[in-house]
N, C-alpha and C. Protein backbone atom coordinates (compact mmCIF):
# COMPACT_ATOMS: atom_id res chain seq x y z
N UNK A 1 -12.01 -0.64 -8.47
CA UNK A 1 -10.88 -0.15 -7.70
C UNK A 1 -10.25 -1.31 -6.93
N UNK A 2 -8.45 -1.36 -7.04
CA UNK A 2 -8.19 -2.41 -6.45
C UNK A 2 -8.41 -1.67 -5.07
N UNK A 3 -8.55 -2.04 -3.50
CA UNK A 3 -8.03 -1.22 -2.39
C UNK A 3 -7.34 -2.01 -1.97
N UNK A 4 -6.54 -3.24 -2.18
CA UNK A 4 -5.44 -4.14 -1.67
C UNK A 4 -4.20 -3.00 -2.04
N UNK A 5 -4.66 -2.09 -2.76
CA UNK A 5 -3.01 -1.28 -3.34
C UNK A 5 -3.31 0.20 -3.52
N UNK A 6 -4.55 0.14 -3.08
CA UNK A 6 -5.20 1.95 -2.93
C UNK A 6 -5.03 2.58 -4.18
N UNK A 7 -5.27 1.84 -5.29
CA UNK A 7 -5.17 2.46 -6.39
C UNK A 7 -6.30 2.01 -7.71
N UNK A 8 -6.18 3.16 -8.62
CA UNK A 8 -7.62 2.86 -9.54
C UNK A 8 -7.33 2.15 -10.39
N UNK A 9 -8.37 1.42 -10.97
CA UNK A 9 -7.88 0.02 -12.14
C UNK A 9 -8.56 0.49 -13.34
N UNK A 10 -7.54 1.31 -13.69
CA UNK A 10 -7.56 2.28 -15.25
C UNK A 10 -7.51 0.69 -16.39
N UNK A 11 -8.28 0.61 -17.19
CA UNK A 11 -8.13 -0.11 -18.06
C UNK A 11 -8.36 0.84 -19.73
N UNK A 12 -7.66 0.56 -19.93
CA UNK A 12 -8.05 1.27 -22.17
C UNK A 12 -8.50 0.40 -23.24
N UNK A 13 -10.01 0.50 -22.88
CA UNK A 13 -10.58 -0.15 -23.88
C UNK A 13 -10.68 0.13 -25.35
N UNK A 14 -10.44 1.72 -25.30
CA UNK A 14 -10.66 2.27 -26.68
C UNK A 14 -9.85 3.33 -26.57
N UNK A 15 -9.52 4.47 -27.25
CA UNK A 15 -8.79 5.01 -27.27
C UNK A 15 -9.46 6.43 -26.93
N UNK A 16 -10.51 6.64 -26.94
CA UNK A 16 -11.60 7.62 -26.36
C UNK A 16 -11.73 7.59 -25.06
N UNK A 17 -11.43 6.08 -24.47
CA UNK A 17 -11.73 6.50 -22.84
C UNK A 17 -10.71 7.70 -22.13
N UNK A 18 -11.46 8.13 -20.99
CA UNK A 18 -10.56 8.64 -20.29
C UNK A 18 -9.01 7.85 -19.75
N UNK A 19 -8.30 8.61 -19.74
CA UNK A 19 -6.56 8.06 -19.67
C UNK A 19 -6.49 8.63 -18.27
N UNK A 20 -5.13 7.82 -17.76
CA UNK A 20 -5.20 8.34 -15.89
C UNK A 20 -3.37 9.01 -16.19
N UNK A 21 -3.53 9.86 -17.17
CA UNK A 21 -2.06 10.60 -17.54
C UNK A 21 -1.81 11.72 -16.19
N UNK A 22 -2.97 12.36 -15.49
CA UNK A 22 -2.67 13.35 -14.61
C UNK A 22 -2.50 12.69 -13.14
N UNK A 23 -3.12 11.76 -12.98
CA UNK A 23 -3.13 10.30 -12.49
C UNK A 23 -2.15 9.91 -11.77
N UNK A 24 -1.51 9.38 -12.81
CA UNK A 24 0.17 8.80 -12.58
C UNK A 24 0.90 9.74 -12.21
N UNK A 25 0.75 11.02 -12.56
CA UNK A 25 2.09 11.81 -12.38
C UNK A 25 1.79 12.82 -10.66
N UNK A 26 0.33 11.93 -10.14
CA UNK A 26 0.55 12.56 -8.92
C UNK A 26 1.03 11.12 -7.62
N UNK A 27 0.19 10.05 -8.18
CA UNK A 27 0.33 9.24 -7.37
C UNK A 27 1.91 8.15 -7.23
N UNK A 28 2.09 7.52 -6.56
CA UNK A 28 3.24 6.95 -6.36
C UNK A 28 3.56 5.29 -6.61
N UNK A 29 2.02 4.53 -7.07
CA UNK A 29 1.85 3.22 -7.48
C UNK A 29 2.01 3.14 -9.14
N UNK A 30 2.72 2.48 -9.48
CA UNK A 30 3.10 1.98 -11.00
C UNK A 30 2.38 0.42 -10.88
N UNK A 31 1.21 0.85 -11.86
CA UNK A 31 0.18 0.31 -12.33
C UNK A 31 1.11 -1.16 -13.15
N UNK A 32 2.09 -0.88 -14.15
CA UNK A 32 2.54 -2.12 -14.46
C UNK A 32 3.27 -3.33 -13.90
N UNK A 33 3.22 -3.36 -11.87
CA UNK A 33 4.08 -4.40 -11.85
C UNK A 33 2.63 -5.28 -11.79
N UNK A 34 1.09 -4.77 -11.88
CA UNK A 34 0.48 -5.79 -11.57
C UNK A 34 -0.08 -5.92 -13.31
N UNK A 35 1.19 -6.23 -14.27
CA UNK A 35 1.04 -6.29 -15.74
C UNK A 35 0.03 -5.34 -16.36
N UNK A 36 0.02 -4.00 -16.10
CA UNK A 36 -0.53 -3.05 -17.01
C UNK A 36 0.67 -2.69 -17.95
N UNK A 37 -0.12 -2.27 -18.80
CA UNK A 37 0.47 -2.32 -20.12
C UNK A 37 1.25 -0.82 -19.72
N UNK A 38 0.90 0.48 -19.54
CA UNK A 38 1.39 1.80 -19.06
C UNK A 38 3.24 1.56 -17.74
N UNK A 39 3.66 2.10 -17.70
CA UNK A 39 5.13 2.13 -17.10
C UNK A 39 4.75 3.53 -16.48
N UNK A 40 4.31 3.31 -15.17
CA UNK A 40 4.47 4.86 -14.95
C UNK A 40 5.05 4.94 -13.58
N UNK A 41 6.13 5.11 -13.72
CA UNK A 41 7.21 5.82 -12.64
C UNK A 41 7.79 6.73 -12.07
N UNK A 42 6.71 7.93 -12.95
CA UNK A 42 6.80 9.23 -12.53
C UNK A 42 5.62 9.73 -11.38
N UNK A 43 5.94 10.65 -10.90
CA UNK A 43 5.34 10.67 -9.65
C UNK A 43 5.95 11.89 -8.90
N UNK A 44 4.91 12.55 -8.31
CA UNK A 44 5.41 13.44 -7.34
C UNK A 44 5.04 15.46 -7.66
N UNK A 45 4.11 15.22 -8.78
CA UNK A 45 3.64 16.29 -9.17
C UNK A 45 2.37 16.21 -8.17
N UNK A 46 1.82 17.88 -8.25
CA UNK A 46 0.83 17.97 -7.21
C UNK A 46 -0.61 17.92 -7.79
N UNK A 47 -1.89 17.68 -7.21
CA UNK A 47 -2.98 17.96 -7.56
C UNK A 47 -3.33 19.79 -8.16
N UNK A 48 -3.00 20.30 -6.98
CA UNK A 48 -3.19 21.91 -7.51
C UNK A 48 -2.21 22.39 -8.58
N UNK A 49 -0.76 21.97 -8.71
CA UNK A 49 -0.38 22.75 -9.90
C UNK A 49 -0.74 22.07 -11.09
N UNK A 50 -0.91 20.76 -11.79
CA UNK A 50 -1.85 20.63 -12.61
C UNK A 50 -3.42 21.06 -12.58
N UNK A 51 -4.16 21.62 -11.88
CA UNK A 51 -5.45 21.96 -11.55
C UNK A 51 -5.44 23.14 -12.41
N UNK A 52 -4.42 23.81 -11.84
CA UNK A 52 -4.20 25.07 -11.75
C UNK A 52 -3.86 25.75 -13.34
N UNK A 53 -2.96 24.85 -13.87
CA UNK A 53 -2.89 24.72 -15.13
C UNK A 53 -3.17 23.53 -16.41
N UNK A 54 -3.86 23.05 -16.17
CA UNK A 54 -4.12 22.09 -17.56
C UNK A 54 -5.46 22.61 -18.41
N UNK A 55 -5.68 23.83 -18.13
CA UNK A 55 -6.85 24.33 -19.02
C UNK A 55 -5.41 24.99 -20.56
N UNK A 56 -4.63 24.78 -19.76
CA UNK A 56 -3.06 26.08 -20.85
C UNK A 56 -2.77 24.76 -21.90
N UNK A 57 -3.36 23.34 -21.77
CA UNK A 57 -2.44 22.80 -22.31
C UNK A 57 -3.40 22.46 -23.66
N UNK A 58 -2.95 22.51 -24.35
CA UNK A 58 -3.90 22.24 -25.74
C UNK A 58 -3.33 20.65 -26.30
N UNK A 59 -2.19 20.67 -26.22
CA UNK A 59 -1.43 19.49 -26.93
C UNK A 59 -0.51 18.58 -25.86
N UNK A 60 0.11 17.56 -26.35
CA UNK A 60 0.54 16.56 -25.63
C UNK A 60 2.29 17.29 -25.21
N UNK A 61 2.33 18.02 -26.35
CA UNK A 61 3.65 19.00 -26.37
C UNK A 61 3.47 20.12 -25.04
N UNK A 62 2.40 20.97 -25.04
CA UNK A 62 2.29 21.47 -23.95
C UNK A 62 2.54 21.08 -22.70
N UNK A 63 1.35 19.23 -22.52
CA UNK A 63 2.01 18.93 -21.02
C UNK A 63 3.57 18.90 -21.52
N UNK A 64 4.17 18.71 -21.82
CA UNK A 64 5.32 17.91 -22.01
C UNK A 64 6.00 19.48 -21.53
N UNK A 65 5.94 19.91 -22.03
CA UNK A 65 6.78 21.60 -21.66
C UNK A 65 6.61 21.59 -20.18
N UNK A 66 5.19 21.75 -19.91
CA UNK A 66 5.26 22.23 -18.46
C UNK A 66 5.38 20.97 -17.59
N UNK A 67 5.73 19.98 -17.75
CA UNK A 67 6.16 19.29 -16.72
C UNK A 67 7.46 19.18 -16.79
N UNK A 68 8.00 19.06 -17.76
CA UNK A 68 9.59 19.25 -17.98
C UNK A 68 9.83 20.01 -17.50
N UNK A 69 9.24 21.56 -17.16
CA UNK A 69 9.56 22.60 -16.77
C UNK A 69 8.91 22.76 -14.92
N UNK A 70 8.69 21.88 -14.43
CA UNK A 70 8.03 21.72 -13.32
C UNK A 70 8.19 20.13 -12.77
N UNK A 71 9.59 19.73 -12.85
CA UNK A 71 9.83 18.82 -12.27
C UNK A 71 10.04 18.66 -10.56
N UNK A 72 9.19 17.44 -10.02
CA UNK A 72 9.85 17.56 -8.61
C UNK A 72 10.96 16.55 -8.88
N UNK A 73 11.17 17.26 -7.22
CA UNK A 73 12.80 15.98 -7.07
C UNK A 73 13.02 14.75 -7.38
N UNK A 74 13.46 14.44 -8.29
CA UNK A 74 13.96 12.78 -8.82
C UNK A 74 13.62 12.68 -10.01
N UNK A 75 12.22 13.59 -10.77
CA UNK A 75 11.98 13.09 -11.83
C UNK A 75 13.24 13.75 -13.53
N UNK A 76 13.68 13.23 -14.01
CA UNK A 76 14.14 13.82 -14.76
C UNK A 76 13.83 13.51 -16.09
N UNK A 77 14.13 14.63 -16.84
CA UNK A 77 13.54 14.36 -18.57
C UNK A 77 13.28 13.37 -19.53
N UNK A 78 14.38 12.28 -19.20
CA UNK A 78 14.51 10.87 -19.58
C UNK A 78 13.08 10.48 -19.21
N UNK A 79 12.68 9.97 -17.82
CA UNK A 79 12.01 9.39 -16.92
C UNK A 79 10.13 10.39 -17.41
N UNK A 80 10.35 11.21 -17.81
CA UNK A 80 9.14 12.22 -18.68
C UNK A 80 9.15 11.27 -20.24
N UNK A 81 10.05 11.72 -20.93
CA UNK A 81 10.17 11.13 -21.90
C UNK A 81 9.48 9.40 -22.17
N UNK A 82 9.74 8.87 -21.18
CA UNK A 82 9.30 7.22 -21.43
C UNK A 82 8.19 7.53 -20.66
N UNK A 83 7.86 7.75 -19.96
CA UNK A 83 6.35 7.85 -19.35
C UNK A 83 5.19 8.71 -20.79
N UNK A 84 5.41 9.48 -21.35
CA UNK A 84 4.53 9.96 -22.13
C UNK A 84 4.56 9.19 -23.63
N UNK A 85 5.59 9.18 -23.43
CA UNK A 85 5.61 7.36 -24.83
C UNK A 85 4.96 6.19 -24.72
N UNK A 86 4.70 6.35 -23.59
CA UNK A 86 3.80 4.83 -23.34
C UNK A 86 2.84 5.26 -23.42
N UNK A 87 1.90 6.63 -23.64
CA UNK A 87 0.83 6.82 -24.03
C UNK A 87 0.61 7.23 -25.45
N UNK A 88 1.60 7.15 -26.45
CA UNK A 88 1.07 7.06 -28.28
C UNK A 88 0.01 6.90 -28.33
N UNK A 89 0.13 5.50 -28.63
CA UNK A 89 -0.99 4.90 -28.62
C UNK A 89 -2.91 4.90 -28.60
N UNK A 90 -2.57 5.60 -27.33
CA UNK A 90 -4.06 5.74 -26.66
C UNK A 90 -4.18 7.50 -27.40
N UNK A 91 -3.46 8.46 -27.93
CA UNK A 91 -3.91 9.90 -27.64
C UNK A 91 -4.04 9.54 -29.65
């Protein structure tokens, strides 16, 4: 953990590790200005309404519905769109 930036030092060694996808979309630090490979600039979803629902989500399409459909203020579809593209890769 860095704590110079209060944030966790997610690395993807393999494509099996755990991913910090629920992660990013609560916290407010974008992991790539300190050159992570992930762009995540979304931010502002809560701990409890993903809690609450990510047992509903089976597929990457699912999150994608319900956060599209559960945007807070600022984030918009575009800004969804490139944040879950930068995870291909790893899913």
């Amino acid at each position: 953990m860095n704590r110079n930036h209060g944030n966790q030092d997610w690395i993807f060694r393999d494509k099996k590790d755990y991913s910090p996808i629920f992660v990013d979309m609560i916290d407010d630090y974008n992991q790539s200005i300190d050159g992570y490979v992930l762009d995540d600039n979304l931010s502002g979803y809560s701990v409890k309404s993903l809690d609450e629902n990510i047992t509903k989500f089976r597929t990457i399409k699912d999150v994608k519905t319900y956060i599209k459909g559960n945007k807070p203020n600022g984030v918009t579809d575009e800004l969804i769109d490139k944040y879950l593209e930068s995870y291909k890769d790893y899913m």
